[in-house]
Protein backbone atom coordinates (compact mmCIF):
# COMPACT_ATOMS: atom_id res chain seq x y z
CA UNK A 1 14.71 13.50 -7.83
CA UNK A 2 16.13 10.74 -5.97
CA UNK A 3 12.90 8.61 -3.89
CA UNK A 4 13.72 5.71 -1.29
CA UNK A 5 10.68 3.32 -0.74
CA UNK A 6 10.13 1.80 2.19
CA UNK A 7 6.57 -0.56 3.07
CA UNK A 8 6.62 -3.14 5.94
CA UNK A 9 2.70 -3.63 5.93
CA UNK A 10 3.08 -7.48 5.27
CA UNK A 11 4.50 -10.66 5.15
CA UNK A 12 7.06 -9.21 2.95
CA UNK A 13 9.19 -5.97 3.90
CA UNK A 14 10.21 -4.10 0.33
CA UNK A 15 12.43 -1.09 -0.02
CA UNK A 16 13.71 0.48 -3.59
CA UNK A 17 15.56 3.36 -4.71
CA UNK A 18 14.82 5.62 -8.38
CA UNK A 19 15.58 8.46 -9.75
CA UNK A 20 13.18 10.23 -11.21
CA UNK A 21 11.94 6.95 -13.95
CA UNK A 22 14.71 5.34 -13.13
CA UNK A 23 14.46 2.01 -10.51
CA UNK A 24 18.03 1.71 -9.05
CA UNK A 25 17.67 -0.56 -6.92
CA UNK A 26 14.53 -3.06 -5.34
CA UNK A 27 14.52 -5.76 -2.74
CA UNK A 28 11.78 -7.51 -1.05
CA UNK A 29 12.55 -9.67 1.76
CA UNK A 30 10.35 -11.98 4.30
CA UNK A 31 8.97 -9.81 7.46
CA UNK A 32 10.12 -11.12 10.66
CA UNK A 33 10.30 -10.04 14.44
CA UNK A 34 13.86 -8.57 14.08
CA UNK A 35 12.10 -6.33 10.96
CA UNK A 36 13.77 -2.71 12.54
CA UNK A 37 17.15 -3.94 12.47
CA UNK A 38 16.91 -5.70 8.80
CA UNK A 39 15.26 -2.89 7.35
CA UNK A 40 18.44 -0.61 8.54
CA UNK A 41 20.54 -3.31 7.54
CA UNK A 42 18.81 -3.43 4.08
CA UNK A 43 18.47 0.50 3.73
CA UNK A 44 22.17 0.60 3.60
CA UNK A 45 22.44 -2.50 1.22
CA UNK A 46 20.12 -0.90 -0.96
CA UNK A 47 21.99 2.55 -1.27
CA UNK A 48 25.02 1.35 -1.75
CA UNK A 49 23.78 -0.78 -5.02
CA UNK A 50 21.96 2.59 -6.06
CA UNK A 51 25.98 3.76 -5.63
CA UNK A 52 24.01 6.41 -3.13
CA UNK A 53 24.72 8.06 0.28
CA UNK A 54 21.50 8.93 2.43
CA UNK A 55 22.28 12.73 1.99
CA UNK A 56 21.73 11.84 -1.74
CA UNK A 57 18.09 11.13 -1.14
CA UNK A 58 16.02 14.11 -2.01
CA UNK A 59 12.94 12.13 -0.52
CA UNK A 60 11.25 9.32 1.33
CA UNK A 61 8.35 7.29 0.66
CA UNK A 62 6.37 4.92 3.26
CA UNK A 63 3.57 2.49 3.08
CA UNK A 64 1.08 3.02 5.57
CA UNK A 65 -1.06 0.15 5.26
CA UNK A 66 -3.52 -1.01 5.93
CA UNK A 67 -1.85 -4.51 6.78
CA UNK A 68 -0.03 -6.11 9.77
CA UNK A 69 -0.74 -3.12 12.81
CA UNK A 70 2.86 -3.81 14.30
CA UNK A 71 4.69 -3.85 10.59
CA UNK A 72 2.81 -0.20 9.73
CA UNK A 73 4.06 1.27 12.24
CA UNK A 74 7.75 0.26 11.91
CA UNK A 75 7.86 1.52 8.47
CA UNK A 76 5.79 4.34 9.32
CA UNK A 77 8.41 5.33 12.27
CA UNK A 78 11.49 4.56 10.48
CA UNK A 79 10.64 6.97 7.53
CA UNK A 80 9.74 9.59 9.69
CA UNK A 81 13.43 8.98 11.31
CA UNK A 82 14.99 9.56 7.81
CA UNK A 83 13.42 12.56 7.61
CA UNK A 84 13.58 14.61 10.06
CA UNK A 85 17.50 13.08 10.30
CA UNK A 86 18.49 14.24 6.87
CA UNK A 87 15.83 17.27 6.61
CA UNK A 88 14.40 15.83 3.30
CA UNK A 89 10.69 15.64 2.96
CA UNK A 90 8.39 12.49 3.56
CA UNK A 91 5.19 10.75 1.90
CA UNK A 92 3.06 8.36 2.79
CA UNK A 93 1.20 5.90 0.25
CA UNK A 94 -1.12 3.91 0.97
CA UNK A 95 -0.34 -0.16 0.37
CA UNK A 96 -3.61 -0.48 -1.67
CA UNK A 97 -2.53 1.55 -4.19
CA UNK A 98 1.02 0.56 -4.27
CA UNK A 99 -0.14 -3.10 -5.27
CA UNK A 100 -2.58 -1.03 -7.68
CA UNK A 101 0.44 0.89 -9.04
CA UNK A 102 2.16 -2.27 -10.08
CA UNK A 103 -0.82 -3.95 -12.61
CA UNK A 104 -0.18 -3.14 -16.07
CA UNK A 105 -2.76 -3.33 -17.89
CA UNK A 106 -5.12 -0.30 -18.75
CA UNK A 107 -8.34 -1.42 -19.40
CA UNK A 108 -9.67 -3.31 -16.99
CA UNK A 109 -11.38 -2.44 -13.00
CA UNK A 110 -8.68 -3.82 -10.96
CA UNK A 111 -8.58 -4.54 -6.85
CA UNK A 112 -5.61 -4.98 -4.57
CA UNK A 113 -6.93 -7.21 -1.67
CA UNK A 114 -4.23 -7.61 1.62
CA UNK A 115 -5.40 -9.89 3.92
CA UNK A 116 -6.32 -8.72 7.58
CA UNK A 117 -4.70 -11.15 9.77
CA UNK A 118 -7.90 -12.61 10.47
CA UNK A 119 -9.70 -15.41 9.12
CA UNK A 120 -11.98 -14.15 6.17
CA UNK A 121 -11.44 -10.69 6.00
CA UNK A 122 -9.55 -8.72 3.92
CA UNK A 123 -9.08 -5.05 3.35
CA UNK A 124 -9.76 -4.09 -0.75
CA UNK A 125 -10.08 -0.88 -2.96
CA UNK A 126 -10.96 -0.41 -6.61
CA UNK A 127 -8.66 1.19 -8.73
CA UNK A 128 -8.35 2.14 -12.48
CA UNK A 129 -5.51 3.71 -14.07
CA UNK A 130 -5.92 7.09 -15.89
CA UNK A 131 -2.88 8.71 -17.90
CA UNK A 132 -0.46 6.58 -16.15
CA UNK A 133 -1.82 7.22 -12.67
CA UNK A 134 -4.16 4.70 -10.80
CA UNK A 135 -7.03 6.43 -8.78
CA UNK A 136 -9.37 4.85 -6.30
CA UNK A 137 -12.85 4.72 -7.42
CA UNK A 138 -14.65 3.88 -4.18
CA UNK A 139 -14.08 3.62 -0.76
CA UNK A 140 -11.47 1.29 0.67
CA UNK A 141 -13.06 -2.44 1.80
CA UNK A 142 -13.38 -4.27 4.88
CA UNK A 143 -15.11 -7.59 5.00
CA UNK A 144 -15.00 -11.05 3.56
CA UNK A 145 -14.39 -12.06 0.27
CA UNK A 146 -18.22 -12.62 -0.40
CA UNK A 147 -19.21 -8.95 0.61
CA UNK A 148 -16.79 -7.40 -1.98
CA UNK A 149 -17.48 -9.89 -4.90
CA UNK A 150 -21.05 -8.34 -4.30
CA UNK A 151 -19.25 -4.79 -5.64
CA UNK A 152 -17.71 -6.84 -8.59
CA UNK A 153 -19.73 -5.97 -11.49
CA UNK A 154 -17.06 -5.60 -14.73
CA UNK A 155 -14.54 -7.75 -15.38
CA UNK A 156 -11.68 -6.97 -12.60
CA UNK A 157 -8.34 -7.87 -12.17
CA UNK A 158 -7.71 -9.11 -8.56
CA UNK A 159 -3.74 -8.60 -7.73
CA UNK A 160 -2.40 -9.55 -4.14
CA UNK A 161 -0.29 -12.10 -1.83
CA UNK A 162 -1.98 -15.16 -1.56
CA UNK A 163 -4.84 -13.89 -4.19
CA UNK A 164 -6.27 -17.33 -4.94
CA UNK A 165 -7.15 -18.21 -1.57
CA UNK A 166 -10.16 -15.54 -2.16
CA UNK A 167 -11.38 -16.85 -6.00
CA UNK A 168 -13.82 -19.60 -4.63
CA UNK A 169 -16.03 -17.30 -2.62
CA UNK A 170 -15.86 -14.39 -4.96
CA UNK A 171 -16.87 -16.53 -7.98
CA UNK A 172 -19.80 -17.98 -5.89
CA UNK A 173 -21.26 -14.10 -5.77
CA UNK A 174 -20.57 -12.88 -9.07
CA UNK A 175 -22.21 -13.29 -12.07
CA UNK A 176 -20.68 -16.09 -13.98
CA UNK A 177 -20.36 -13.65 -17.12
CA UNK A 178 -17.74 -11.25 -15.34
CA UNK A 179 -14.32 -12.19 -16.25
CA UNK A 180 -12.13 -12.71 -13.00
CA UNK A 181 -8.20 -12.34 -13.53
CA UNK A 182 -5.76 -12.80 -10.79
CA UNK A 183 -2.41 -11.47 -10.28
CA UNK A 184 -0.02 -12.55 -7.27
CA UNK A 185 1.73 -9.48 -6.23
CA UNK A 186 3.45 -8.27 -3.34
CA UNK A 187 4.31 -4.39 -2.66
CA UNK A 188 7.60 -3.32 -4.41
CA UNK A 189 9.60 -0.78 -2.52
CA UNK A 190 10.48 1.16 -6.06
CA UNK A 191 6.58 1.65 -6.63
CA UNK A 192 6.58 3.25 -3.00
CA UNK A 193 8.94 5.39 -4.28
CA UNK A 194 7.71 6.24 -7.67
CA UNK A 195 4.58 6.92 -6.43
CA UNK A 196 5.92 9.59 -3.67
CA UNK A 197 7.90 10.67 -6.44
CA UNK A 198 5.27 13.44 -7.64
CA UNK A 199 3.91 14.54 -4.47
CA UNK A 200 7.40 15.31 -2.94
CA UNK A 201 8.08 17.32 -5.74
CA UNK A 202 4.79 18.98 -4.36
CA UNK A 203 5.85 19.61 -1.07
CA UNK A 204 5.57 15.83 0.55
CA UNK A 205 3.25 15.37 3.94
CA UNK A 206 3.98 16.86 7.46
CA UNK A 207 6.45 14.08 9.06
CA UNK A 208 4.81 15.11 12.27
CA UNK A 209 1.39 14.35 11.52
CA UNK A 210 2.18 11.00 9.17
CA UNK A 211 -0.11 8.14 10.95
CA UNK A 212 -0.68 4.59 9.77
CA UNK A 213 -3.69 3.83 7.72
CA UNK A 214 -6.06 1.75 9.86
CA UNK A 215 -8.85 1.14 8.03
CA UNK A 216 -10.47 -1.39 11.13
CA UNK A 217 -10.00 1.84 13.72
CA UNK A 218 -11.40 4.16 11.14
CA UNK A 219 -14.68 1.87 9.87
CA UNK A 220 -15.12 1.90 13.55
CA UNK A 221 -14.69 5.37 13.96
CA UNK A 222 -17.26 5.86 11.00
CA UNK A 223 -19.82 3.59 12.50
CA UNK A 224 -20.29 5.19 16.31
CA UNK A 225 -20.13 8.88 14.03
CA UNK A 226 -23.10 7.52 12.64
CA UNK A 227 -24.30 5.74 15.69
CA UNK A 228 -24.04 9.36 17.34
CA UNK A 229 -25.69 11.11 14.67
CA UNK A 230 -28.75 9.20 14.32
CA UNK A 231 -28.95 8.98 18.53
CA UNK A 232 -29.17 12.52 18.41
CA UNK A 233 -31.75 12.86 15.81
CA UNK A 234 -33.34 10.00 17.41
């Protein structure tokens, strides 16, 4: 099954091609305001490397964040444009696990962090990989970098853009035992697409009701749930 990748959730826009396994073709390039019009631009570069026309896609893949709120929903919009355009089915991945996806090693905790365009807080999830699949093992993050080294309690491998800006005030809340590894990563369009890979082959997501993954709007939508709840009960 042939999978094209899109994720514009950051600094850096990525889009990749595979086939089934097989990566043919991955580029990353810098996000900017003309993103739309590069990311056509690049779409086509990308296919013909792959040696591809778009009715040769059997699929699409999208990041939906969380990350930059304009960036989300470009990719978000543009993948749901290929769709419904070539009738091929659509899936979104979140960018958490796509940077999860893309560490190696399989015996260690480890957490993606992408940073939330605000000073000291970051969005995070924890992750393991199980029989070549990486599944979340808690809920996704937001905070500072103290509040989630306060979850840290095995050694964990931290992978994300900029990743070293956040080691001082995790190591000042952990215990100095727990071995801290970092990895600096940025979401690879080919892992957007091998991930959607075995979920298209499952029937994909509705195109209409793909949405970006906001995790600010939804801890906020969490909180006056709860708010409402306990008013009531109150």
């Amino acid at each position: 099954m042939k999978v094209l990748g899109l994720d514009t959730s950051g600094y850096a826009n990525a889009i990749g091609v595979v086939d089934g396994d097989c990566v043919l073709a991955d580029f990353t390039f810098e996000a900017r305001t003309d993103t739309l019009e590069k990311i056509v631009t690049h779409i086509d570069f990308m296919l013909k490397k792959a040696n591809l026309q778009l009715e040769d896609i059997d699929g699409f893949g999208v990041g939906l964040g969380p990350g930059s709120w304009t960036g989300i929903r470009v990719g978000v919009t543009v993948g749901k444009i290929l769709a419904f355009s070539t009738g091929k089915p659509i899936c979104g991945v979140a960018t958490l696990e796509i940077l999860a996806s893309q560490v190696t090693k399989p015996s260690k905790l480890f957490c993606p962090i992408i940073s939330a365009g605000t000073r000291d807080t970051i969005y995070a999830a924890f992750y393991r990989r199980q029989n070549d699949l990486v599944e979340r093992v808690d809920d996704y993050y937001v905070g500072d970098p103290a509040g989630l080294a306060r979850r840290i309690k095995e050694p964990t491998i931290l992978v994300g853009t900029g990743i070293n800006a956040y080691l001082k005030a995790i190591r000042q809340e952990i215990n100095s035992n727990i071995n801290i590894e970092l990895i600096e990563d940025s979401p690879r369009g080919a892992s957007v697409a091998l991930l959607a890979l075995d979920r298209l082959q499952r029937g994909g997501d509705n195109a209409l009701a793909l949405a970006p993954l906001y995790l600010k709007e939804s801890t906020a939508r969490a909180f006056i749930s709860q708010y409402t709840v306990a008013q009531t009960r109150g």
